[in-house]
Protein backbone atom coordinates (compact mmCIF):
# COMPACT_ATOMS: atom_id res chain seq x y z
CA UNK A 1 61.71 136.48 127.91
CA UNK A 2 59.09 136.64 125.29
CA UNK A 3 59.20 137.23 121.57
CA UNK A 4 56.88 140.37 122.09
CA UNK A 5 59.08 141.54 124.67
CA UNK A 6 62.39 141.09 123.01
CA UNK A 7 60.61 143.21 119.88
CA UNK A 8 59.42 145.95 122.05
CA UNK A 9 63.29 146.56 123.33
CA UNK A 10 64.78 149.63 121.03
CA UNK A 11 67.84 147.70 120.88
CA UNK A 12 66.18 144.60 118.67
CA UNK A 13 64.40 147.79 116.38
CA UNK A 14 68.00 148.67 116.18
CA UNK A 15 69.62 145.48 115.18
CA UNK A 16 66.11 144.33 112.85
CA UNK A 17 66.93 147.91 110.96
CA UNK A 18 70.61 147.10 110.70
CA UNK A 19 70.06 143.60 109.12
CA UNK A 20 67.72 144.85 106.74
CA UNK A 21 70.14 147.35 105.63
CA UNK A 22 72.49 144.88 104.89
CA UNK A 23 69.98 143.14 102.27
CA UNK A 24 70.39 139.68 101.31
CA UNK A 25 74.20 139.52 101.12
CA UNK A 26 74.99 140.92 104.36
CA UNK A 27 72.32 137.94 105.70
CA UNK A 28 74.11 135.70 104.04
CA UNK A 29 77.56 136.95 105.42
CA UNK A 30 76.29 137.08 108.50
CA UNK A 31 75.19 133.79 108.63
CA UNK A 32 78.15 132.68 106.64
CA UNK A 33 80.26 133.98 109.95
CA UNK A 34 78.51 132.51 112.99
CA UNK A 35 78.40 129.13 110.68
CA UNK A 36 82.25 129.56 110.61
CA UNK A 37 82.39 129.90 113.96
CA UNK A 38 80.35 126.95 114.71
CA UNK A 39 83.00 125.08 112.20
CA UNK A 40 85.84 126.33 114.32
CA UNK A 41 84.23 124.96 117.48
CA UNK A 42 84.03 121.53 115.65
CA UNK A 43 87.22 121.45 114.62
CA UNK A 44 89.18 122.45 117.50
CA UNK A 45 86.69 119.64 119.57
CA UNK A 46 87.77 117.41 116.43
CA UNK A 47 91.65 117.67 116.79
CA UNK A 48 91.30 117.95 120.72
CA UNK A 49 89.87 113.98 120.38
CA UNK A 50 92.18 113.14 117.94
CA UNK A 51 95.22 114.77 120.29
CA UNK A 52 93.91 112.23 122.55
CA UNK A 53 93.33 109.38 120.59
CA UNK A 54 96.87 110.02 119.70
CA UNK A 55 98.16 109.64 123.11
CA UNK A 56 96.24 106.44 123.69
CA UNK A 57 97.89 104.98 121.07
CA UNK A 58 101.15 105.90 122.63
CA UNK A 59 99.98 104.60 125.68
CA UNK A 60 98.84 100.78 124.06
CA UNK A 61 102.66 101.14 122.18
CA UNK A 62 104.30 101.23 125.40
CA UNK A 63 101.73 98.42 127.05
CA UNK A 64 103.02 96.09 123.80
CA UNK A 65 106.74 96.40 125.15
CA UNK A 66 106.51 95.52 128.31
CA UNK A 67 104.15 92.52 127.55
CA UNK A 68 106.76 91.47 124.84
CA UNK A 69 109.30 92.09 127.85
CA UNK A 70 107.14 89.47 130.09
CA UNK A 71 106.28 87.21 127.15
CA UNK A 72 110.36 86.80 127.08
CA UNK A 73 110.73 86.65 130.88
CA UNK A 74 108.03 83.89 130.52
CA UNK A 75 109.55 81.97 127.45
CA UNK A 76 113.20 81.61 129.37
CA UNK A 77 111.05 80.31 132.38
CA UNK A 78 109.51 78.08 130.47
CA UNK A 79 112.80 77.06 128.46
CA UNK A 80 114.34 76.27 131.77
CA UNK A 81 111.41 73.84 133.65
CA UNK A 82 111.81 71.92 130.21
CA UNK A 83 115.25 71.60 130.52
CA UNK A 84 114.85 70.73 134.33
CA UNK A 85 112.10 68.33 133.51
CA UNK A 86 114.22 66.55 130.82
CA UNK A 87 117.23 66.10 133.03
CA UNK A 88 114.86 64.88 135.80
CA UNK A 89 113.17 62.69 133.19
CA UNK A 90 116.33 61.12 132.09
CA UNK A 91 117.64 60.34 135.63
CA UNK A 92 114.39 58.73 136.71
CA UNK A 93 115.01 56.62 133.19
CA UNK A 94 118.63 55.82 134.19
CA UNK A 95 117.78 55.08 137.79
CA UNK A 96 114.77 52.96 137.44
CA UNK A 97 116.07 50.81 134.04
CA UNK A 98 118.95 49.88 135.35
């Protein structure tokens, strides 16, 4: 639709009369509103991405446990083949010094 036709619609003569009624502080409140608006929108997108970056967080907390759960499993394995290493080690010593 084109600017002439918009204008020649009774309904834009009708809202063009009412915002010059309102003179220059009902412009501004006017624009004041939708820019509030347009701040709301923001904001609620803004704390919707932070709700999320929230739960990723949570998500990377729970990650840490369980790879400080298999860095433990791992240490104890690794504990032991020392152990079993040293005992085989020391019986190859005995075995082959003697």
């Amino acid at each position: 639709m084109d600017p002439a036709t918009v204008l020649a619609a009774p309904q834009a003569y009708k809202i063009i009369e009412m915002v010059l009624s309102l003179g220059a502080i009902g412009i501004i409140l006017i624009f004041w509103y939708f820019d509030k608006q347009q701040i709301d929108k923001t904001l609620a997108q803004y704390r919707e991405d932070m709700q999320e970056q929230r739960r990723m967080y949570e998500n990377n907390v729970e990650l840490v446990r369980l790879y400080q759960g298999f860095a433990g499993d791992l240490k104890d394995i690794i504990v032991m083949n020392t152990t079993v290493m040293t005992k085989l080690v020391d019986r190859i010593d005995k075995e082959v010094c003697k």
